[in-house]
N, C-alpha and C. Protein backbone atom coordinates (compact mmCIF):
# COMPACT_ATOMS: atom_id res chain seq x y z
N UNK A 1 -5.61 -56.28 1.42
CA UNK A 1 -5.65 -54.84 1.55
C UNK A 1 -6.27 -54.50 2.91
N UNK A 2 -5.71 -53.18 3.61
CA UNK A 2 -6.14 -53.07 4.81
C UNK A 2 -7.58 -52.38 5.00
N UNK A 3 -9.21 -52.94 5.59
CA UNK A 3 -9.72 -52.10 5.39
C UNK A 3 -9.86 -50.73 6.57
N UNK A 4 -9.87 -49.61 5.98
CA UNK A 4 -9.84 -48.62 6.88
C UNK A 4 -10.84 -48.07 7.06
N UNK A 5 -12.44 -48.18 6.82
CA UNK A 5 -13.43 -47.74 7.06
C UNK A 5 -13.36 -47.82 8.41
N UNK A 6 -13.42 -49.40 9.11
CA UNK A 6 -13.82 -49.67 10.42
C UNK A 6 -12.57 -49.13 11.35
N UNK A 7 -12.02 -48.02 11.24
CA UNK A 7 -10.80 -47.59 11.75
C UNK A 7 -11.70 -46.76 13.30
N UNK A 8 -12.63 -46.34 13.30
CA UNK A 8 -12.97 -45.80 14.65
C UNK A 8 -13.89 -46.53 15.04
N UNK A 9 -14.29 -47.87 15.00
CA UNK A 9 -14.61 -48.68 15.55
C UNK A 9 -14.12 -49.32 16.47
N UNK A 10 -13.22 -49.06 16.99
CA UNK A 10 -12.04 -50.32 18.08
C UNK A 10 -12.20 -49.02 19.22
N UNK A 11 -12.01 -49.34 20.00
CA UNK A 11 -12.07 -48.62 21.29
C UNK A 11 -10.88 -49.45 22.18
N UNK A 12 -9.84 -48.02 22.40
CA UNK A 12 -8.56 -48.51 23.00
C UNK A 12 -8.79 -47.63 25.02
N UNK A 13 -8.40 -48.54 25.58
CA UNK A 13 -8.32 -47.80 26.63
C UNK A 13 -7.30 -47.20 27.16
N UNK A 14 -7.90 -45.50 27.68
CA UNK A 14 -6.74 -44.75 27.85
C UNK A 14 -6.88 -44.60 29.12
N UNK A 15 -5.63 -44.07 29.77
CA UNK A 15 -5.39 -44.15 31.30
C UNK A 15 -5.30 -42.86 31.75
N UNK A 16 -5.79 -42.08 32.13
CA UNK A 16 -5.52 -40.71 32.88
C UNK A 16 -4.84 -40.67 33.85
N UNK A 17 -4.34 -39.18 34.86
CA UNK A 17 -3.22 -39.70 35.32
C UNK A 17 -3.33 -39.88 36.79
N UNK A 18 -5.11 -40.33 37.18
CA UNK A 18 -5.14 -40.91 38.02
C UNK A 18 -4.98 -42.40 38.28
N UNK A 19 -4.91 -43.23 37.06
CA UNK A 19 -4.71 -44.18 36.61
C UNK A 19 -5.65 -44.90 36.42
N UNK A 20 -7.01 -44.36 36.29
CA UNK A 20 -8.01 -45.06 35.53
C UNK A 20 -8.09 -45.54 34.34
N UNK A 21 -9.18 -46.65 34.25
CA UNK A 21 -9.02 -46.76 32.53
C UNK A 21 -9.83 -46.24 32.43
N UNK A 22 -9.90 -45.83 31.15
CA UNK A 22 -11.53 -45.23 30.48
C UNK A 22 -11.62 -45.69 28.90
N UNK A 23 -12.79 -46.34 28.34
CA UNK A 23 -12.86 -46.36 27.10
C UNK A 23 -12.32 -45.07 26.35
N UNK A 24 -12.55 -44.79 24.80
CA UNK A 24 -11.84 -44.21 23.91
C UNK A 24 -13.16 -43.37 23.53
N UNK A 25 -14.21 -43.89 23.80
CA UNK A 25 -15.87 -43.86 23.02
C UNK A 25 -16.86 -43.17 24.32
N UNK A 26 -15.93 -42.37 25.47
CA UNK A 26 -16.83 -41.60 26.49
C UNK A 26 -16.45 -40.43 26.10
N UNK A 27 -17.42 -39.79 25.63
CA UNK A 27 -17.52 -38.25 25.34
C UNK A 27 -17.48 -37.07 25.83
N UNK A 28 -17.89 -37.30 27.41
CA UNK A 28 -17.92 -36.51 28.48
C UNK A 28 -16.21 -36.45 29.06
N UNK A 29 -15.24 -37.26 29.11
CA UNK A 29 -14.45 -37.38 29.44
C UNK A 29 -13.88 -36.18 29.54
N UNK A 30 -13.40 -35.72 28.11
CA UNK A 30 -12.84 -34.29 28.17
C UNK A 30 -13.36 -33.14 28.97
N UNK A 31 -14.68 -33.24 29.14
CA UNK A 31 -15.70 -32.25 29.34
C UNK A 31 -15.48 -32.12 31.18
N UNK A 32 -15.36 -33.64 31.41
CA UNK A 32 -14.88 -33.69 33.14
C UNK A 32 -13.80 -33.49 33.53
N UNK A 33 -12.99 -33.98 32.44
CA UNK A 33 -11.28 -33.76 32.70
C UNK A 33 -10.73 -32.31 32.93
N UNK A 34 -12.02 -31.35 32.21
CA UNK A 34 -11.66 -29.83 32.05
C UNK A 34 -11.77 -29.06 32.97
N UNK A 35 -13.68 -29.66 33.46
CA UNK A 35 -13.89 -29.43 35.21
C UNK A 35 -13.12 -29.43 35.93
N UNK A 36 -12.75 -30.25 36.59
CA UNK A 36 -11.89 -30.94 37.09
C UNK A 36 -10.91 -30.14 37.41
N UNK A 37 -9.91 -30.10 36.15
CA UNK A 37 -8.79 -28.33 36.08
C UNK A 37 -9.28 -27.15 36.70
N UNK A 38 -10.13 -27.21 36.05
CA UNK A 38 -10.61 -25.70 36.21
C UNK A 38 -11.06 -25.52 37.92
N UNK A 39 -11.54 -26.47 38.37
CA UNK A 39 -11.69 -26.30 39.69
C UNK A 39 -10.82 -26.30 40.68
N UNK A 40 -9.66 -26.86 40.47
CA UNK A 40 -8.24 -26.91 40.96
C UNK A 40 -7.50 -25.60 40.93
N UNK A 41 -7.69 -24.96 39.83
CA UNK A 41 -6.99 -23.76 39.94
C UNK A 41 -7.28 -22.57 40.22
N UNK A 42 -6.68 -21.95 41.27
CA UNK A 42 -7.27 -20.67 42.33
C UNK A 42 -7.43 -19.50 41.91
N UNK A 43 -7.72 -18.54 42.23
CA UNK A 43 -7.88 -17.06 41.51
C UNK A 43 -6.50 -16.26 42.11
N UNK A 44 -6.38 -15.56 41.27
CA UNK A 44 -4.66 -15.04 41.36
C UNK A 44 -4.77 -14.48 42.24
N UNK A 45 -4.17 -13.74 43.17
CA UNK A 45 -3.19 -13.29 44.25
C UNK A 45 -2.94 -11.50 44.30
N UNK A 46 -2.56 -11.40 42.44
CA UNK A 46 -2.38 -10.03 42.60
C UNK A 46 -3.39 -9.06 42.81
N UNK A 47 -3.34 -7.88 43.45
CA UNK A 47 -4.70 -6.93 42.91
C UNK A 47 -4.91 -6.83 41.80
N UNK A 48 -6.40 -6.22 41.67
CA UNK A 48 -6.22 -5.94 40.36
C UNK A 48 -5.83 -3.93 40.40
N UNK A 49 -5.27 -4.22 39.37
CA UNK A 49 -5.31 -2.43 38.90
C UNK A 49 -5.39 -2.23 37.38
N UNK A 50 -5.72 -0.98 37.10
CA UNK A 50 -6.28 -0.43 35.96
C UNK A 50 -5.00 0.83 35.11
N UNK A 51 -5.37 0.24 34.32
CA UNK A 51 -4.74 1.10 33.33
C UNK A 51 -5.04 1.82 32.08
N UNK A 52 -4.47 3.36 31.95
CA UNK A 52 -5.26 4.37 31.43
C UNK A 52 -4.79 4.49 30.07
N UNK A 53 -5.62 4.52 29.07
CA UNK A 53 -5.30 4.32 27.61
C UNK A 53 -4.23 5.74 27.38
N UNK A 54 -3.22 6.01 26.19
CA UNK A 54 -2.59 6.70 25.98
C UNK A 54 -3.18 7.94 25.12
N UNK A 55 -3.16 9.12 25.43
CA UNK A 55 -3.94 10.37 24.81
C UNK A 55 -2.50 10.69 23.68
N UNK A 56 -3.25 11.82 23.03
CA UNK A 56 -2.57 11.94 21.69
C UNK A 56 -1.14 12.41 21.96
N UNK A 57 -0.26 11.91 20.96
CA UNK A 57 0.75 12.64 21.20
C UNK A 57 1.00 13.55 20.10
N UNK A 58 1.53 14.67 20.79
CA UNK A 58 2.13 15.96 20.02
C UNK A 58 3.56 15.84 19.34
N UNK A 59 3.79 16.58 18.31
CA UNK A 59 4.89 16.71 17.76
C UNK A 59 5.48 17.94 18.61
N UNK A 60 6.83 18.23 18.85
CA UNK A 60 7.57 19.34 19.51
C UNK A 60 7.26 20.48 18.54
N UNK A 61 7.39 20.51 17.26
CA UNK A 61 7.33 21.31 16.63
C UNK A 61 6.45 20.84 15.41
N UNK A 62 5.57 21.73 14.71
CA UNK A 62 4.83 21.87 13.48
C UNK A 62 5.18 22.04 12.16
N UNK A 63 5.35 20.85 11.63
CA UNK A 63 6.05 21.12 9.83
C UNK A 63 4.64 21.59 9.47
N UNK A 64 4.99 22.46 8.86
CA UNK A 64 4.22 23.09 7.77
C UNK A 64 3.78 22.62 6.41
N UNK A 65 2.41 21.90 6.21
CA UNK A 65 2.15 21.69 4.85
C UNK A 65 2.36 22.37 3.82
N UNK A 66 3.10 21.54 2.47
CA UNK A 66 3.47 22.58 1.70
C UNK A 66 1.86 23.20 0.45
N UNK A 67 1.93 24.27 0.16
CA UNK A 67 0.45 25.00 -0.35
C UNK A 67 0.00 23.95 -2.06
N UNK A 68 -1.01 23.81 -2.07
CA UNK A 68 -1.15 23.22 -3.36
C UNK A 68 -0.55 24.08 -4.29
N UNK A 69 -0.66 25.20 -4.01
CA UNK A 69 -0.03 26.17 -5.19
C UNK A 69 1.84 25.53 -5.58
N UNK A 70 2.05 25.52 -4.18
CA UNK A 70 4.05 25.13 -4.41
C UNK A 70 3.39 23.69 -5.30
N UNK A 71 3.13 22.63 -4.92
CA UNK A 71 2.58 21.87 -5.34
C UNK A 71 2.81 21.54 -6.66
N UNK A 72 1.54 22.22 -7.51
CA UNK A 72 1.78 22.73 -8.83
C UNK A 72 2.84 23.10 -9.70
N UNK A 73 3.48 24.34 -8.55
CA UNK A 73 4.68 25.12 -9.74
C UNK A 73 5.92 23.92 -9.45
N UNK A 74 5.60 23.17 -8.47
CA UNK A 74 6.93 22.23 -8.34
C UNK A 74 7.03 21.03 -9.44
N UNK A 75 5.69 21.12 -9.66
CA UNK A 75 5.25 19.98 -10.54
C UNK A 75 5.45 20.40 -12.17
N UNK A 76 4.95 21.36 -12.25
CA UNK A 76 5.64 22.30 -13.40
C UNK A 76 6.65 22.31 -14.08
N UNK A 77 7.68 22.76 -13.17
CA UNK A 77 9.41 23.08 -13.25
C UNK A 77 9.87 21.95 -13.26
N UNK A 78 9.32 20.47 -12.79
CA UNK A 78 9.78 18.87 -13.01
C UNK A 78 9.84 18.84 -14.64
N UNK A 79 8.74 19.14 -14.87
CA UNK A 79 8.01 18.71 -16.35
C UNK A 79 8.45 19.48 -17.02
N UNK A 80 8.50 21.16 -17.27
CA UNK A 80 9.88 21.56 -17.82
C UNK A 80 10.99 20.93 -18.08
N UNK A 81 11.88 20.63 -17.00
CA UNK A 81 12.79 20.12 -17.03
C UNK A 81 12.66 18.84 -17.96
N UNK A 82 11.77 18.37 -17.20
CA UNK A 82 11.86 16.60 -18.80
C UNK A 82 11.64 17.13 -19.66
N UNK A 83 10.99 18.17 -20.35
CA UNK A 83 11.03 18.69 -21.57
C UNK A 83 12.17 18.93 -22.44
N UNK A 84 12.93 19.80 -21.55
CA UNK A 84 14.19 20.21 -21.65
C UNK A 84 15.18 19.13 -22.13
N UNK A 85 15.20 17.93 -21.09
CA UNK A 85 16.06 16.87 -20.96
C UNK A 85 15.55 16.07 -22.69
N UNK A 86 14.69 15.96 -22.87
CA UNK A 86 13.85 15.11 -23.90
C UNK A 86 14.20 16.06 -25.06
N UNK A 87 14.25 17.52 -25.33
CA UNK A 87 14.82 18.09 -26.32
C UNK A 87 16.53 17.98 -26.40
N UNK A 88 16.94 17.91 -25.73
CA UNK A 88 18.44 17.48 -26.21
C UNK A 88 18.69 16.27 -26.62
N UNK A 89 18.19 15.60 -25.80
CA UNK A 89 18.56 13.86 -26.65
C UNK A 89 17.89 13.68 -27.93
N UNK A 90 16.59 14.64 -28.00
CA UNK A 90 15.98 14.50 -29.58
C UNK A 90 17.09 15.11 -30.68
N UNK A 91 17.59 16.12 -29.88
CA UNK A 91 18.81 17.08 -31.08
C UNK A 91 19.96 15.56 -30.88
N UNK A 92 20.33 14.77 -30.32
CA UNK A 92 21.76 14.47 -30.55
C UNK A 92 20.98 12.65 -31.11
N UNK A 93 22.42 12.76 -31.96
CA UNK A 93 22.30 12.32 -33.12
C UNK A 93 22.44 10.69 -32.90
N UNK A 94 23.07 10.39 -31.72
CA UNK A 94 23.55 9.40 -30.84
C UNK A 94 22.49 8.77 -30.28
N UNK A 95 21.27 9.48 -29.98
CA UNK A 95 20.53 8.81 -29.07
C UNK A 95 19.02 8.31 -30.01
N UNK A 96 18.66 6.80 -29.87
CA UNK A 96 18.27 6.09 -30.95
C UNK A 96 16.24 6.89 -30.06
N UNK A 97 15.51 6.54 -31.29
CA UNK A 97 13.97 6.84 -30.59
C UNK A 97 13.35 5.94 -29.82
N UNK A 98 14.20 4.80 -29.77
CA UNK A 98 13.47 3.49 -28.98
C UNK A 98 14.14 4.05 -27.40
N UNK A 99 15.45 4.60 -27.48
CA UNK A 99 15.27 5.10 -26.32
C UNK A 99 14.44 6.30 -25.37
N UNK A 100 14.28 6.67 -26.21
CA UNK A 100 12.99 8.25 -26.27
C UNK A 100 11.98 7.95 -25.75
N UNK A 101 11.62 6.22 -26.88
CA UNK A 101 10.15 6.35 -26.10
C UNK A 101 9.45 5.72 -24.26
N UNK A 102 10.69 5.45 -23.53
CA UNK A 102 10.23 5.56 -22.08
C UNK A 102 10.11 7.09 -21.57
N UNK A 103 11.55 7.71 -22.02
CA UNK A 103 10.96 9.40 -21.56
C UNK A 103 9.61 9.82 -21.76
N UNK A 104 9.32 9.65 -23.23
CA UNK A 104 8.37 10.19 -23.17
C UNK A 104 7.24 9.60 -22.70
N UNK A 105 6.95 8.44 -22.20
CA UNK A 105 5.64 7.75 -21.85
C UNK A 105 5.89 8.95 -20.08
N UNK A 106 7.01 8.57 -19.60
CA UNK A 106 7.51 9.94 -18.27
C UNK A 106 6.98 10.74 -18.57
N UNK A 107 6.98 11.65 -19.78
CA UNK A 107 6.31 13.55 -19.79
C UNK A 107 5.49 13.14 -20.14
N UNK A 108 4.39 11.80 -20.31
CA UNK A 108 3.39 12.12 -20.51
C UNK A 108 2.46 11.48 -19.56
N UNK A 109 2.79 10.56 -18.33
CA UNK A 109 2.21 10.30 -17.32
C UNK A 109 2.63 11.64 -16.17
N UNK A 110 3.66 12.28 -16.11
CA UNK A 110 3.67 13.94 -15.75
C UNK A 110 2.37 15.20 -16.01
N UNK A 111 2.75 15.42 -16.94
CA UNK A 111 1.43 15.66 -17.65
C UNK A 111 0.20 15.42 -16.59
N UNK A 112 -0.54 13.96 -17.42
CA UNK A 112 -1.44 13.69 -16.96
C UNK A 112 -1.63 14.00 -14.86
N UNK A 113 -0.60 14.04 -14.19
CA UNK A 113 -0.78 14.37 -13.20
C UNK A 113 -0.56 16.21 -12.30
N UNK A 114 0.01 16.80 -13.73
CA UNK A 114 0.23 18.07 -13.48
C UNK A 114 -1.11 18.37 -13.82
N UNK A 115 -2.16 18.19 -14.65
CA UNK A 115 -3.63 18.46 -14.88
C UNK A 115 -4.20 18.28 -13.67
N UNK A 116 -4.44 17.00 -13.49
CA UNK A 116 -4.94 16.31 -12.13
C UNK A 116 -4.96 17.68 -11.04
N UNK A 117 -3.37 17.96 -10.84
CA UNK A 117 -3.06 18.53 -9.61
C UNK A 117 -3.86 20.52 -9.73
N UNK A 118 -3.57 20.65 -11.00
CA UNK A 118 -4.46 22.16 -11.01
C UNK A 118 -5.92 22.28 -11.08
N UNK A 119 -6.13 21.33 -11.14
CA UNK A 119 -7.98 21.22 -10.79
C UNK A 119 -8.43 21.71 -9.31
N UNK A 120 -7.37 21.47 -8.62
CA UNK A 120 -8.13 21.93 -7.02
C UNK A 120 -7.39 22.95 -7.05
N UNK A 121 -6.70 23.60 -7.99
CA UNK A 121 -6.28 25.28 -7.14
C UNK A 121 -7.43 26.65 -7.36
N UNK A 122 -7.29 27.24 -6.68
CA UNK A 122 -8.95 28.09 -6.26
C UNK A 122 -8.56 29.02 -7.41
N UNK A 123 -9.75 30.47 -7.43
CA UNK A 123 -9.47 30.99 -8.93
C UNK A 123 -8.84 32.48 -8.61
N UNK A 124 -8.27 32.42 -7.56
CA UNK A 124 -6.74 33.37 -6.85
C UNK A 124 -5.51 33.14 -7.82
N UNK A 125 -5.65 31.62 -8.43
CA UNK A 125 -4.02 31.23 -8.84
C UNK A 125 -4.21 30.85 -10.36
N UNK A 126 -5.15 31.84 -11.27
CA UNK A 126 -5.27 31.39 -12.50
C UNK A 126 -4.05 31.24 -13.55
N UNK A 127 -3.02 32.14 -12.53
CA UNK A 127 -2.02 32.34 -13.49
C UNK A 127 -1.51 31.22 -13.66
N UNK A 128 -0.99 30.70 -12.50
CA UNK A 128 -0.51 29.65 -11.91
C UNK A 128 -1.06 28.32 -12.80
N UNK A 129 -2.26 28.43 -12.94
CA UNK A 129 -2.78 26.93 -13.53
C UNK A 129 -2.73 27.34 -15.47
N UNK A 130 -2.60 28.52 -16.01
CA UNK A 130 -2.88 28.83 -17.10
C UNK A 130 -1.20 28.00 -17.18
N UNK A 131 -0.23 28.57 -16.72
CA UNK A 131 1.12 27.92 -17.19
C UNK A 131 1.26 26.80 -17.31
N UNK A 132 0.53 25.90 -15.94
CA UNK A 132 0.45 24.32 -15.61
C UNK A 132 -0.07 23.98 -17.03
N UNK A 133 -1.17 24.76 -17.00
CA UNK A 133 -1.83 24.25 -17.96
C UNK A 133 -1.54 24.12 -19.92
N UNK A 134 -0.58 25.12 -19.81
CA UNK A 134 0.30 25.39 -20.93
C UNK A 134 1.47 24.35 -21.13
N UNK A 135 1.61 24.00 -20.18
CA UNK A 135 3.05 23.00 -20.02
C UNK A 135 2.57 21.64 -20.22
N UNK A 136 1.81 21.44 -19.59
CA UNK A 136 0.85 20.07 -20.07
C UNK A 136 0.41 19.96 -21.32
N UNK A 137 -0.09 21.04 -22.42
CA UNK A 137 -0.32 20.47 -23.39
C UNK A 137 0.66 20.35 -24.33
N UNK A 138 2.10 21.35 -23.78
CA UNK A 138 3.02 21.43 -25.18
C UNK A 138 3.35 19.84 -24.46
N UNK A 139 4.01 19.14 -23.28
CA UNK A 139 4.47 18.10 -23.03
C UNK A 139 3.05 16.83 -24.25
N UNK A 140 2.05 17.29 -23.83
CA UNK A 140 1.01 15.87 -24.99
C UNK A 140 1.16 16.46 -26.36
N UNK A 141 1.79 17.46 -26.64
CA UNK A 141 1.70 17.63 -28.21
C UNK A 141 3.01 16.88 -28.46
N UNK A 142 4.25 17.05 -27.92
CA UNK A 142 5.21 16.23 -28.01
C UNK A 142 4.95 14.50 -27.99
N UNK A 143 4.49 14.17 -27.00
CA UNK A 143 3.87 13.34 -26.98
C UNK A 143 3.49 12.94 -28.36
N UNK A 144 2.53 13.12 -28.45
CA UNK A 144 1.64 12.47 -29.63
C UNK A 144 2.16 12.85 -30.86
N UNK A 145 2.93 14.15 -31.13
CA UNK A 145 4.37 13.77 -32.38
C UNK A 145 5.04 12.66 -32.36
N UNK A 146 5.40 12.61 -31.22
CA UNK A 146 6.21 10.99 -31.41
C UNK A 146 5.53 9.79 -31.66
N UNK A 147 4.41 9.59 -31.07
CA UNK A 147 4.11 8.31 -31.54
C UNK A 147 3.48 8.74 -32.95
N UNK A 148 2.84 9.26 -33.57
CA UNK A 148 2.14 9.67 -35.02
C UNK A 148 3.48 9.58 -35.75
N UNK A 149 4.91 9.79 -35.29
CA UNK A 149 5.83 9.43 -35.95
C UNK A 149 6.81 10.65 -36.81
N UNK A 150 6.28 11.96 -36.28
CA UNK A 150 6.89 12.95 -36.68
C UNK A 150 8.21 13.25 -37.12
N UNK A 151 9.21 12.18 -36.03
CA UNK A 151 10.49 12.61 -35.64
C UNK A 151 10.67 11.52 -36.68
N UNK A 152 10.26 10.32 -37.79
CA UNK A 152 11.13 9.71 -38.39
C UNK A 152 11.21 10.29 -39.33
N UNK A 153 12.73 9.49 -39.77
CA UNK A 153 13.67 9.98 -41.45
C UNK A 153 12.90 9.23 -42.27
């Protein structure tokens, strides 16, 4: 068997490409070899010049953020709508409840973010959040009919 402990024990001599030898086991070697370079090679030629970091850039024109209020009622009229969509497939007779129940996990992660979103509207837009806020709970009362199991025969 080969032993490989004594593997950096042997010292081979290497030749640089002045054609010296040098043991394998001089440490400084690299350290002179680097000198050496480094002293050989001249400082560049070009000037130097400087260059000026880039300041902000502008848009040509200003989109307009849309108001938390649109926000809301947009968020609203979504969730309506799945309401809507989720009451017809409940009326037709065709469509099984195992398919139902991804919609509704939809109107009810809706929901949960139509709440979310009327918490920051100021108390200018009560109307505004009383509906949000109306729509959100009929969407979790639906909700939670279905899973409590309302809708089975």
């Amino acid at each position: 068997m080969v032993n490989i402990h004594h593997i950096h024990d042997t010292t081979q001599p290497i030749k640089n490409p002045q054609g010296e030898t040098r043991k394998a086991g001089n440490k400084d070697a690299f350290t002179s070899a680097l000198n050496r370079a480094l002293d050989k090679t001249e400082p560049s030629e070009m000037p130097g010049t400087t260059s000026h970091g880039l300041g902000e850039i502008t848009s040509a024109r200003t989109m307009p953020l849309p108001a938390q209020s649109d926000l809301v009622s947009g968020s609203t009229e979504k969730l309506l709508e799945l309401l809507d969509t989720y009451v017809g497939q409940l009326q037709n007779p065709g469509v099984s409840l195992k398919h139902l129940a991804p919609v509704l996990e939809s109107i009810n992660q809706k929901a949960d973010q139509l709440v979310a979103e009327t918490r920051s509207l100021g108390p200018d837009q009560a109307g505004l959040r009383d509906i949000a806020t109306q729509t959100a709970v009929a969407a979790r009362t639906e909700y939670v009919k279905f899973q409590r199991g309302d809708y089975l025969s």
